[in-house]
N, C-alpha and C. Protein backbone atom coordinates (compact mmCIF):
# COMPACT_ATOMS: atom_id res chain seq x y z
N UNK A 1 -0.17 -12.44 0.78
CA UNK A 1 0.91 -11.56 1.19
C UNK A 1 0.51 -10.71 2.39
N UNK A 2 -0.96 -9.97 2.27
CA UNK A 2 -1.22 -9.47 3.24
C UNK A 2 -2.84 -9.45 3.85
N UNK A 3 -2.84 -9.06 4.80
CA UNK A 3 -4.81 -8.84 4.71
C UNK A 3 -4.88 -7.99 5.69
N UNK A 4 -6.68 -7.86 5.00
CA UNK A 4 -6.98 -6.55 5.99
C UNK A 4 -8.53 -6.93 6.74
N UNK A 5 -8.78 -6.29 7.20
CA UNK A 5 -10.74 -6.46 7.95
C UNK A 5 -11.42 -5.54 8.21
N UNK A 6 -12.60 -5.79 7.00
CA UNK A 6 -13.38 -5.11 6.55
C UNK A 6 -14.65 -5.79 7.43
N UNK A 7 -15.15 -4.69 8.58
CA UNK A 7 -16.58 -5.52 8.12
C UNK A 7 -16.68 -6.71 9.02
N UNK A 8 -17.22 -7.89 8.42
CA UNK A 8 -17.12 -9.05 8.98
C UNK A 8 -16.66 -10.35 7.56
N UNK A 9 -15.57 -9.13 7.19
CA UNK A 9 -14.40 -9.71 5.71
C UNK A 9 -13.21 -9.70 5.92
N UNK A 10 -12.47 -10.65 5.52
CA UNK A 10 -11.25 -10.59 5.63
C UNK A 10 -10.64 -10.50 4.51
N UNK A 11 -9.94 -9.73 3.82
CA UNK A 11 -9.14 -9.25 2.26
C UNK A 11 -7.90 -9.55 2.33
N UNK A 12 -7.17 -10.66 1.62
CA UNK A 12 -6.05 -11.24 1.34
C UNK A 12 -5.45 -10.84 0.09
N UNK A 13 -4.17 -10.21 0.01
CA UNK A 13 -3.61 -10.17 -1.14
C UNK A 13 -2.81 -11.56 -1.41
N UNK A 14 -2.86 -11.62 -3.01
CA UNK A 14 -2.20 -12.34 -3.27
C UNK A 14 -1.21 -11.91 -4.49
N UNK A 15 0.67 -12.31 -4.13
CA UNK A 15 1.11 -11.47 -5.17
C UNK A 15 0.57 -11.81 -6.74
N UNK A 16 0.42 -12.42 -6.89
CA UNK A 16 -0.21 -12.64 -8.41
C UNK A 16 -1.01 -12.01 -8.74
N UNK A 17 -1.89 -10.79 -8.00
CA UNK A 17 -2.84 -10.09 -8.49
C UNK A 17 -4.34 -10.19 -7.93
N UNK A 18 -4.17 -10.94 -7.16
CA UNK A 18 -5.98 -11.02 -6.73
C UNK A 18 -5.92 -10.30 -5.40
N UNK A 19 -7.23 -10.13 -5.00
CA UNK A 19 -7.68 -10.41 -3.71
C UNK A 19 -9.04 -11.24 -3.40
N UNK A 20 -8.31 -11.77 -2.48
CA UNK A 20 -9.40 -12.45 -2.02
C UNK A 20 -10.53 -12.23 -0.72
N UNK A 21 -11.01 -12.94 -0.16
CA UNK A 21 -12.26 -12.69 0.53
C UNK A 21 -12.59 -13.79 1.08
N UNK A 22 -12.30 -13.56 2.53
CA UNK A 22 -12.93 -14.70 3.11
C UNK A 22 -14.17 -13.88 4.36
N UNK A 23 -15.63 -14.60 3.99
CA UNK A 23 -16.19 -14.27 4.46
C UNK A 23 -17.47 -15.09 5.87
N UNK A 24 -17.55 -14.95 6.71
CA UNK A 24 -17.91 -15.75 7.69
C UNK A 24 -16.81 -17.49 7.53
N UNK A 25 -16.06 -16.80 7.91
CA UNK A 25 -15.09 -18.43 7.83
C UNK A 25 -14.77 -19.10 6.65
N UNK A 26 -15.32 -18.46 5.51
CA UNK A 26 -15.19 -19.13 3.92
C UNK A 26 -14.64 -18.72 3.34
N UNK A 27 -13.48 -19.10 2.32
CA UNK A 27 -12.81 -18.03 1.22
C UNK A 27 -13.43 -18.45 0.12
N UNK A 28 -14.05 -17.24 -0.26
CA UNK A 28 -14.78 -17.38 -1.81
C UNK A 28 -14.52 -17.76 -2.90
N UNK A 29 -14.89 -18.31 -3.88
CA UNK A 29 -14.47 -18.73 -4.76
C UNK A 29 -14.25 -17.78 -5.83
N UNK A 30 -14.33 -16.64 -6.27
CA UNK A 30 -14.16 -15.34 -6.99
C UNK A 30 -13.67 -14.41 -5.80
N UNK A 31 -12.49 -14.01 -6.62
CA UNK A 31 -11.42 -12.83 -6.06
C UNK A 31 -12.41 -11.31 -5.94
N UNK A 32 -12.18 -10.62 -5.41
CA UNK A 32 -12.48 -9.05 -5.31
C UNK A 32 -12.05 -8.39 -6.98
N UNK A 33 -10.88 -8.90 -7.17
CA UNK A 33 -10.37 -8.45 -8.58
C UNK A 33 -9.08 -9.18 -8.68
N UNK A 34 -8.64 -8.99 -9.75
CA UNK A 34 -7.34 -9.78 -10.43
C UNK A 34 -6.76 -8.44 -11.12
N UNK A 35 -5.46 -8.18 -10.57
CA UNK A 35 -4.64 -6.53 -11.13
C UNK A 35 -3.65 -7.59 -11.82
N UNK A 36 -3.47 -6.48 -12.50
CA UNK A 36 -2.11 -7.00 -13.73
C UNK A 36 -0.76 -6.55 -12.95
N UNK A 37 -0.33 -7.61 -12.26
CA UNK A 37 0.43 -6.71 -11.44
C UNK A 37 2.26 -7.75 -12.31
N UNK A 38 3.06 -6.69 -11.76
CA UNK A 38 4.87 -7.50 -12.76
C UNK A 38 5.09 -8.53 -12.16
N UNK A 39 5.88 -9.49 -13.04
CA UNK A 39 5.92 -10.82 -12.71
C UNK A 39 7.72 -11.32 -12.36
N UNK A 40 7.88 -10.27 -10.77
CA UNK A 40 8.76 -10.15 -10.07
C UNK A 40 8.92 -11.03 -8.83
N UNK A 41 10.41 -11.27 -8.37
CA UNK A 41 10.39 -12.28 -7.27
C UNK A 41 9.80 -11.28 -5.91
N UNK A 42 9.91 -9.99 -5.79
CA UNK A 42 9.77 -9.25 -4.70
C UNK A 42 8.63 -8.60 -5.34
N UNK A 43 7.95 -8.93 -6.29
CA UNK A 43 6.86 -7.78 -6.63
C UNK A 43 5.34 -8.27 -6.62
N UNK A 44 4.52 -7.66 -6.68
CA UNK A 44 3.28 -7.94 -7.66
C UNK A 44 2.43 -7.14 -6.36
N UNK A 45 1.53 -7.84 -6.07
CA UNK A 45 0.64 -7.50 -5.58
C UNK A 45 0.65 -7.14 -3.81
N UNK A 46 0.97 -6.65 -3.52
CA UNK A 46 1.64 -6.40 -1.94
C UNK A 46 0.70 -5.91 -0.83
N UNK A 47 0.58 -5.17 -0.24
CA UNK A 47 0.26 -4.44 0.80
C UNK A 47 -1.28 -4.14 0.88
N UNK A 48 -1.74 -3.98 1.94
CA UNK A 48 -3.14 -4.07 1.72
C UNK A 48 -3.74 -3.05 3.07
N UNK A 49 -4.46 -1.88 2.91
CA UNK A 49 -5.09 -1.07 4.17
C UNK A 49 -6.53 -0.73 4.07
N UNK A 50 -7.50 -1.43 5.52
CA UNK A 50 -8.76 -0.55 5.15
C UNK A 50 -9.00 0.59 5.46
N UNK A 51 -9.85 1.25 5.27
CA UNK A 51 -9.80 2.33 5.42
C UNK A 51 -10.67 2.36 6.92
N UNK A 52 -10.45 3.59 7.83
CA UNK A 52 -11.42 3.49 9.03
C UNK A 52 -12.76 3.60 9.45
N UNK A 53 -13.14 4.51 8.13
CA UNK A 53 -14.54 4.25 7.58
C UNK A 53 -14.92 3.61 7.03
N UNK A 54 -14.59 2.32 7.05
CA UNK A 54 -14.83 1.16 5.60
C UNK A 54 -16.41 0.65 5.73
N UNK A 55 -17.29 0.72 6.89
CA UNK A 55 -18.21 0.79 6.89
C UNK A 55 -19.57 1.20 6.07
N UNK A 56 -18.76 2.89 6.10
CA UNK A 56 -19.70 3.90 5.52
C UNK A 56 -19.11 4.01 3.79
N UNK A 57 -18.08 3.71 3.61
CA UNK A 57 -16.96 4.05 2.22
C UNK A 57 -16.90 2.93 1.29
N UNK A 58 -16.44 1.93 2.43
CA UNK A 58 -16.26 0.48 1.11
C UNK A 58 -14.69 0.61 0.74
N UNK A 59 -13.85 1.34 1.43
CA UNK A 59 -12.50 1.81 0.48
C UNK A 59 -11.50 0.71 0.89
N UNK A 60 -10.99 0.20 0.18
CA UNK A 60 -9.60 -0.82 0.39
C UNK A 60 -8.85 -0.26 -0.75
N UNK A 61 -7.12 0.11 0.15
CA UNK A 61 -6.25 0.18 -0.47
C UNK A 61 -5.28 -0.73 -1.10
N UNK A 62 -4.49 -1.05 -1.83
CA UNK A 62 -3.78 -1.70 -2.23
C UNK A 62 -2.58 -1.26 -2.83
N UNK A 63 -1.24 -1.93 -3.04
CA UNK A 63 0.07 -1.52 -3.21
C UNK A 63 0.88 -2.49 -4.09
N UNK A 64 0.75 -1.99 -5.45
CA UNK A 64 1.43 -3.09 -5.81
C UNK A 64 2.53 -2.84 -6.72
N UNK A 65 3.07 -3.75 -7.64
CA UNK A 65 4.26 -3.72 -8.56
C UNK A 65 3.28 -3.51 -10.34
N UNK A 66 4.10 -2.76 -11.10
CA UNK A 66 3.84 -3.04 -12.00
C UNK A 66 4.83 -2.54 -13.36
N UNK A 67 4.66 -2.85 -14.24
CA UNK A 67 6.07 -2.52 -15.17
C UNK A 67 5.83 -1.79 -16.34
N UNK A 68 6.06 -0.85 -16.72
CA UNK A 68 5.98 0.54 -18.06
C UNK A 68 7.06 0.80 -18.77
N UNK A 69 7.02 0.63 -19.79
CA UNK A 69 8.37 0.62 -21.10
C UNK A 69 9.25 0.11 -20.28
N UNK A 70 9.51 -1.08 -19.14
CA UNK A 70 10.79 -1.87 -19.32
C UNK A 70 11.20 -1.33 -17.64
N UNK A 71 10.79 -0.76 -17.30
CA UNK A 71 10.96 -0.11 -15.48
C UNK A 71 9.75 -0.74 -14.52
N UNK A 72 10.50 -0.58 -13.36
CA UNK A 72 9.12 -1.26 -12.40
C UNK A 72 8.74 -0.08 -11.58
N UNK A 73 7.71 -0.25 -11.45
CA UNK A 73 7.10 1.20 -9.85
C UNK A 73 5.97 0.20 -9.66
N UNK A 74 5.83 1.00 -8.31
CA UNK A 74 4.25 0.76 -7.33
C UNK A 74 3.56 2.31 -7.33
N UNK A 75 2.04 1.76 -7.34
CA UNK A 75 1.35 2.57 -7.00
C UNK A 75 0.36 1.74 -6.09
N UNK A 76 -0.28 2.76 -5.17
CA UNK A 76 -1.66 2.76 -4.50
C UNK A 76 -2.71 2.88 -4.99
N UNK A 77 -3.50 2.16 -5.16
CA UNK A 77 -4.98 2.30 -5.66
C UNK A 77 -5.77 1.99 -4.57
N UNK A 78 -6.89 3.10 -4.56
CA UNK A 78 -8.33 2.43 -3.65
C UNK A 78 -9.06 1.67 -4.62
N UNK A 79 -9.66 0.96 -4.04
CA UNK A 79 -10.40 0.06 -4.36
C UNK A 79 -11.92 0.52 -3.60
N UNK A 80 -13.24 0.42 -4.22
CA UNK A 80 -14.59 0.53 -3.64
C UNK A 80 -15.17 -0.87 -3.87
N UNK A 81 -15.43 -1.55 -2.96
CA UNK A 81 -15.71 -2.46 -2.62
C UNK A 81 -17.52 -2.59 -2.40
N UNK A 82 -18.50 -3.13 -3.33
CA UNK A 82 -19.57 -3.40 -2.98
C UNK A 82 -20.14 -4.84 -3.26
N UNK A 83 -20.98 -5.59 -1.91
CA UNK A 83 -20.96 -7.13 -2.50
C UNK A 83 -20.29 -7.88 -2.81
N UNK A 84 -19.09 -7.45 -2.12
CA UNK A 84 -17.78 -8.86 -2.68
C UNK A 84 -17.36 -8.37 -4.16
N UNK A 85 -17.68 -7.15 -4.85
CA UNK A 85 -17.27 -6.92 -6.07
C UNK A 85 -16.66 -5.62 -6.26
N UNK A 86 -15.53 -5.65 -7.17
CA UNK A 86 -14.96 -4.26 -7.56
C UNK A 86 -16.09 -3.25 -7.76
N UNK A 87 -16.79 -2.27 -7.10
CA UNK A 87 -17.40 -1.00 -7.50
C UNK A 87 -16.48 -0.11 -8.66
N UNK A 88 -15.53 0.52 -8.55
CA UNK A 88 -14.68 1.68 -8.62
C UNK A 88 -12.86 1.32 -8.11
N UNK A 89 -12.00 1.93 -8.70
CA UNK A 89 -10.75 2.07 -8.60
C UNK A 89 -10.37 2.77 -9.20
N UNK A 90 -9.26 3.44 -8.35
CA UNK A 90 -9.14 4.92 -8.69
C UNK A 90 -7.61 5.02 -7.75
N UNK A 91 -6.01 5.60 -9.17
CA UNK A 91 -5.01 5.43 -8.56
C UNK A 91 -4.98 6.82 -7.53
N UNK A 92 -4.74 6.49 -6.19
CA UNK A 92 -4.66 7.44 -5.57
C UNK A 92 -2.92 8.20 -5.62
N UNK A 93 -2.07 7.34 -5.47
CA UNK A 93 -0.66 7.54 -5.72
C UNK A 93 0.27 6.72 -6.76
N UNK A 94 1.40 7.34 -7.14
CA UNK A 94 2.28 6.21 -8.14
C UNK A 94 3.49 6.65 -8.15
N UNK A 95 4.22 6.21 -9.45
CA UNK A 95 5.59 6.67 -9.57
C UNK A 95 6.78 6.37 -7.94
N UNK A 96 5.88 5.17 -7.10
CA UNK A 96 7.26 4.65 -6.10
C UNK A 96 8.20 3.49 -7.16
N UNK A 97 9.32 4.51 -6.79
CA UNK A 97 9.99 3.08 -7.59
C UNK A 97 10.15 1.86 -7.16
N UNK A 98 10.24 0.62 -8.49
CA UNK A 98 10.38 -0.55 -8.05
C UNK A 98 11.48 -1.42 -8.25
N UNK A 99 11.22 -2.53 -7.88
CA UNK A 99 12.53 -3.35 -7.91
C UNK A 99 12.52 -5.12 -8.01
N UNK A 100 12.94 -5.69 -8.63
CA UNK A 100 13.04 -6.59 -8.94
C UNK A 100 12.86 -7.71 -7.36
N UNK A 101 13.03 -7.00 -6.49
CA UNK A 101 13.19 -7.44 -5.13
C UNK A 101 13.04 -6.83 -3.83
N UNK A 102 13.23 -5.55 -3.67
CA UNK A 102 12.40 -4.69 -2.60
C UNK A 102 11.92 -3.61 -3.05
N UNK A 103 10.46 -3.62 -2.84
CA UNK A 103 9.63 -2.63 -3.15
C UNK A 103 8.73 -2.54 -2.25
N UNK A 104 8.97 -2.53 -0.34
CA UNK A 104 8.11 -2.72 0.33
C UNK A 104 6.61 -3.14 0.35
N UNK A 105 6.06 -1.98 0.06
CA UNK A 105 4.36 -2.27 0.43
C UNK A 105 3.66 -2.14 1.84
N UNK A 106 4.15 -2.07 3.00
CA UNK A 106 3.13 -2.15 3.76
C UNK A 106 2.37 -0.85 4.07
N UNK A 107 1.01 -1.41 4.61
CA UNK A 107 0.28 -0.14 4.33
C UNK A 107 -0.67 -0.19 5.85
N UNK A 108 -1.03 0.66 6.32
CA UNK A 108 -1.75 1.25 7.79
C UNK A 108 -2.03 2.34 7.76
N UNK A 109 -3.55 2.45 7.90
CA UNK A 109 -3.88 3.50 8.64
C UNK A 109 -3.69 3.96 10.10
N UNK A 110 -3.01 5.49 10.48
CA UNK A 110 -2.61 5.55 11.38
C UNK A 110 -3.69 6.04 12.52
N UNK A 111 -3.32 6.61 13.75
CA UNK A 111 -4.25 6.89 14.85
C UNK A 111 -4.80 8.45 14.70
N UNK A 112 -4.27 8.80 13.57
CA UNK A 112 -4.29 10.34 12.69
C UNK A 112 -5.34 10.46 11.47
N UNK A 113 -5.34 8.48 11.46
CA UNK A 113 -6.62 8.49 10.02
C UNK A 113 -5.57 8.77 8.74
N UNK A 114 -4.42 8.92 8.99
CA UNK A 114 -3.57 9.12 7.50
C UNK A 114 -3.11 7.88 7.51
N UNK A 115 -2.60 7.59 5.95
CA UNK A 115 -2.33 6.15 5.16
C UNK A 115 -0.75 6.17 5.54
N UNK A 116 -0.07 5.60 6.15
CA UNK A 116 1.11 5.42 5.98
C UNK A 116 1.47 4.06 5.08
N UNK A 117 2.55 4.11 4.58
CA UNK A 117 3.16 3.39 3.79
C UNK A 117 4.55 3.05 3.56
N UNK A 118 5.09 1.97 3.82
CA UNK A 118 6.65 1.97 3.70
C UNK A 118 7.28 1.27 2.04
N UNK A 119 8.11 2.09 1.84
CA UNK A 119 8.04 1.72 0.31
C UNK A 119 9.91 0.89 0.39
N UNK A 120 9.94 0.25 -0.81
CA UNK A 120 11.53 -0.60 -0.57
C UNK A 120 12.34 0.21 -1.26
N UNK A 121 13.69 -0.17 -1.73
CA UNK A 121 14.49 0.87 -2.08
C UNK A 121 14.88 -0.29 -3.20
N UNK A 122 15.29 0.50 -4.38
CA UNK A 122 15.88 -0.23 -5.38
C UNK A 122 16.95 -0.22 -5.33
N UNK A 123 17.64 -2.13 -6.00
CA UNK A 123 18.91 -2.52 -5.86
C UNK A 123 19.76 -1.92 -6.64
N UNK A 124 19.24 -1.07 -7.54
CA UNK A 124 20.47 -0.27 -8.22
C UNK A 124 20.71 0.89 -7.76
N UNK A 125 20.07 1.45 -6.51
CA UNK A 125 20.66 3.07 -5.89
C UNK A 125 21.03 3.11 -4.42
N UNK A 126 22.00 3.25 -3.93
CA UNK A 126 22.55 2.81 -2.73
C UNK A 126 22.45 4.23 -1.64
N UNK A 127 21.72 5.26 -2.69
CA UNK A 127 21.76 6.54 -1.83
C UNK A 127 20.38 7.12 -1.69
N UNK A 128 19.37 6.30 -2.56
CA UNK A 128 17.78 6.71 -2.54
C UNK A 128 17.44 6.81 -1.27
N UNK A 129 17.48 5.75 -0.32
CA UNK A 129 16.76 6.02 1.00
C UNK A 129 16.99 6.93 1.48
N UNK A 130 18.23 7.60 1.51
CA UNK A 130 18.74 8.84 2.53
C UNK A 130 18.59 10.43 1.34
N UNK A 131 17.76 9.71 0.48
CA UNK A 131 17.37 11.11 -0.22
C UNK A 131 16.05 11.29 -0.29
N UNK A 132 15.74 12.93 0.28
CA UNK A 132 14.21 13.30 0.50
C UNK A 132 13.61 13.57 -0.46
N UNK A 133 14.45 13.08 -2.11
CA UNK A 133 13.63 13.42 -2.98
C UNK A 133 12.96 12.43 -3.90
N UNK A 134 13.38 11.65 -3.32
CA UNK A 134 13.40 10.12 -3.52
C UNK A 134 12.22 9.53 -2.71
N UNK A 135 11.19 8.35 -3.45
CA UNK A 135 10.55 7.80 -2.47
C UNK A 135 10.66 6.28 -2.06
N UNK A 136 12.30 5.70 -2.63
CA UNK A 136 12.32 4.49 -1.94
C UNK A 136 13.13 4.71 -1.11
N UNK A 137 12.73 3.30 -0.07
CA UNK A 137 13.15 3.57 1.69
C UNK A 137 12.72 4.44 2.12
N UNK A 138 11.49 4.56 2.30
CA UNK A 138 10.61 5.57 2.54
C UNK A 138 9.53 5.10 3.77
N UNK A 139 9.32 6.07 4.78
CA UNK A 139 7.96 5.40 4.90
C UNK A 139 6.77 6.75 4.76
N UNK A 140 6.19 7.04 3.81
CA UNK A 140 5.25 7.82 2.67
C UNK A 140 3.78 7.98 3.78
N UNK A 141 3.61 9.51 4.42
CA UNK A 141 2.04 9.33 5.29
C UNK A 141 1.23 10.42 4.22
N UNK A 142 0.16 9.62 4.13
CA UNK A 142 -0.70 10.50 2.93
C UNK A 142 -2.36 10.83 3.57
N UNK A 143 -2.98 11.08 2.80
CA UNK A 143 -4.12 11.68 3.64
C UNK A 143 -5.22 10.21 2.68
N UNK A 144 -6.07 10.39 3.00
CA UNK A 144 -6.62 8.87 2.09
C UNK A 144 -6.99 9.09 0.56
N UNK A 145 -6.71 10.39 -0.06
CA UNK A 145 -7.21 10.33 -0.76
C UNK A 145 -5.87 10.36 -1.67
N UNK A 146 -4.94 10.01 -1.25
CA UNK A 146 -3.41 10.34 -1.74
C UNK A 146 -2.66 11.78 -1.84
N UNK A 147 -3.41 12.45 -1.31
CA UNK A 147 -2.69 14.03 -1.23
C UNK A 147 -1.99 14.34 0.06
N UNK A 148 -0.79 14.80 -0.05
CA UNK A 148 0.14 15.37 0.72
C UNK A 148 -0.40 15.76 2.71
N UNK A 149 -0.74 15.42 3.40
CA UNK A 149 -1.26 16.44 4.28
C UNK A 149 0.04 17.68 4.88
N UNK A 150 -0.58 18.50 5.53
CA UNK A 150 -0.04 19.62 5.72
C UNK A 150 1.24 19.68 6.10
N UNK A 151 0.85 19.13 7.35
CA UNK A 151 1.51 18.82 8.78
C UNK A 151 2.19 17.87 8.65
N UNK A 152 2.87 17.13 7.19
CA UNK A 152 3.90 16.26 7.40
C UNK A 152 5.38 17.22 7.68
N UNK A 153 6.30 16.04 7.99
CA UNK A 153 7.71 16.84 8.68
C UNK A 153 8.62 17.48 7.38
N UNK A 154 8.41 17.31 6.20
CA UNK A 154 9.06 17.62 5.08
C UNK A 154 8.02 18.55 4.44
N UNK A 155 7.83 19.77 3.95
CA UNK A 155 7.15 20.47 3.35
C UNK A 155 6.82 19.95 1.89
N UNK A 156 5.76 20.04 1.38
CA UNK A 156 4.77 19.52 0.33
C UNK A 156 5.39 18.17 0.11
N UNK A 157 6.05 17.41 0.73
CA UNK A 157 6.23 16.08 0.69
C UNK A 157 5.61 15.07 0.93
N UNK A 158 5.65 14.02 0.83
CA UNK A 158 4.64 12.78 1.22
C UNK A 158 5.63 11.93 2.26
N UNK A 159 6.78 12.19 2.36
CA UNK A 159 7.57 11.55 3.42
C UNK A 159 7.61 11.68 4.69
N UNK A 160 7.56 10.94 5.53
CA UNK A 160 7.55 10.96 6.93
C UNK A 160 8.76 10.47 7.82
N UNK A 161 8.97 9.48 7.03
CA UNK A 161 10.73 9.08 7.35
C UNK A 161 11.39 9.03 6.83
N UNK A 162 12.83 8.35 6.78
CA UNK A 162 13.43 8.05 5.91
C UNK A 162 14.51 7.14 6.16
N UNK A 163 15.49 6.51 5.22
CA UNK A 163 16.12 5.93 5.20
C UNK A 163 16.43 4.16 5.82
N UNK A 164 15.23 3.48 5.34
CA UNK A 164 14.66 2.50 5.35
C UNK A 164 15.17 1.24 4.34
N UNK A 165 14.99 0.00 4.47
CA UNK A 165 15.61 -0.88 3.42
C UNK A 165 13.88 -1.35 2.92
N UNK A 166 13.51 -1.77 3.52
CA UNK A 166 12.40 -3.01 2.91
C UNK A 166 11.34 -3.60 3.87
N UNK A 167 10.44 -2.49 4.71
CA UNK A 167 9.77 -2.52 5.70
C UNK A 167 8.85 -3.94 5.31
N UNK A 168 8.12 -4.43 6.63
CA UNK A 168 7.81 -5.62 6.55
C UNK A 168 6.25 -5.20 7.35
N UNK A 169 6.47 -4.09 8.40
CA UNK A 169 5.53 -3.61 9.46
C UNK A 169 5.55 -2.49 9.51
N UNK A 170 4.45 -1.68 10.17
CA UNK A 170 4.40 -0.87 10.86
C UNK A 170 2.87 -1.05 12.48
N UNK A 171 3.27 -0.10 13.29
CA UNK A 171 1.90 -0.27 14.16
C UNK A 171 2.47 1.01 14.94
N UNK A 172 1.43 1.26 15.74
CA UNK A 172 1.84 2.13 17.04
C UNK A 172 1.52 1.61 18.29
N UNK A 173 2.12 2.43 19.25
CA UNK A 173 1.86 2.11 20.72
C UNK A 173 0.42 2.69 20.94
N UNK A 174 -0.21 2.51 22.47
CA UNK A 174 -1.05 3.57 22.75
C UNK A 174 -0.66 4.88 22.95
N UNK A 175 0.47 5.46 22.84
CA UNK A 175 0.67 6.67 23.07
C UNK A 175 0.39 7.45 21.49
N UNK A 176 0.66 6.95 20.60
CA UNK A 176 0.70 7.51 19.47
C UNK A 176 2.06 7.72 18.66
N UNK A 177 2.92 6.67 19.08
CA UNK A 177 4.44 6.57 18.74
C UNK A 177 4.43 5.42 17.54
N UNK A 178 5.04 5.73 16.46
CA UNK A 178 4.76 4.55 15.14
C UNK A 178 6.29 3.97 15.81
N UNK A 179 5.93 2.40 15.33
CA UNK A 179 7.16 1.97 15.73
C UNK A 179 6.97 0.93 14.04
């Protein structure tokens, strides 16, 4: 679904729950990990960001689907990565709602070093995106450790935009403009 580069690694999600690892030109035969992620046409295992210190940290994020008494949400988890093996995971964010079919996922670190994230909007609320209290149709900038930073445009919020269907991308220019 997605990948990221770590290193001289390349980290592939796959929605079914893994990631994988392809390393000097090889994809390994053992995943990074296997998440229990919901067994949705738009869901499971999604979005994938390294971190900019991944060098010194080991941190890979991930974004996925998962299902609790009968509802779907995503959360973010880091992942610590040592030797091709799960170290540590630890949910940094949760409670984005989910959906049987858009629940975005994409994930980037920005030129700010904060995690942005665009989340999908569920097919049963036609007014979530254009609500700031709401985090689907969202695109969500967090600090890496999942806490709020200051200086976002909504006070103690995690939102940065809004009113979004089912982001696919994000990047910036050289100026520092997210497009």
């Amino acid at each position: 679904w997605a990948i990221g580069f770590g290193g001289d690694k390349i980290f592939v999600t796959e929605k079914t729950g893994q990631i994988r690892i392809v390393e000097s030109g090889v994809l390994l035969d053992e995943p990074l990990v296997t998440l229990r992620t919901a067994n949705v046409f738009g869901g499971g295992l999604l979005g994938i960001a390294i971190h900019p210190a991944f060098d010194n940290n080991r941190f890979i994020y991930v974004y996925y689907t998962y299902e609790k008494d009968g509802t779907l949400w995503n959360k973010i988890l880091r992942i610590t990565e040592s030797n091709n093996k799960l170290d540590t995971a630890e949910t940094v964010f949760d409670a984005i709602p989910g959906s049987a079919y858009n629940n975005g996922g994409i994930m980037k670190f920005g030129p700010d070093k904060k995690l942005y994230v665009g989340t999908g909007y569920t097919s049963e609320s036609s007014h979530g995106p254009q609500d700031i209290k709401s985090l689907e149709g969202k695109i969500l900038r967090l600090n890496d450790d999942g806490t709020i930073p200051d200086d976002n445009p909504f006070p103690d919020s995690p939102v940065f935009s809004l009113g979004h269907m089912n982001m696919r991308g994000l990047d910036w220019d050289n100026e520092g403009n997210l497009f």
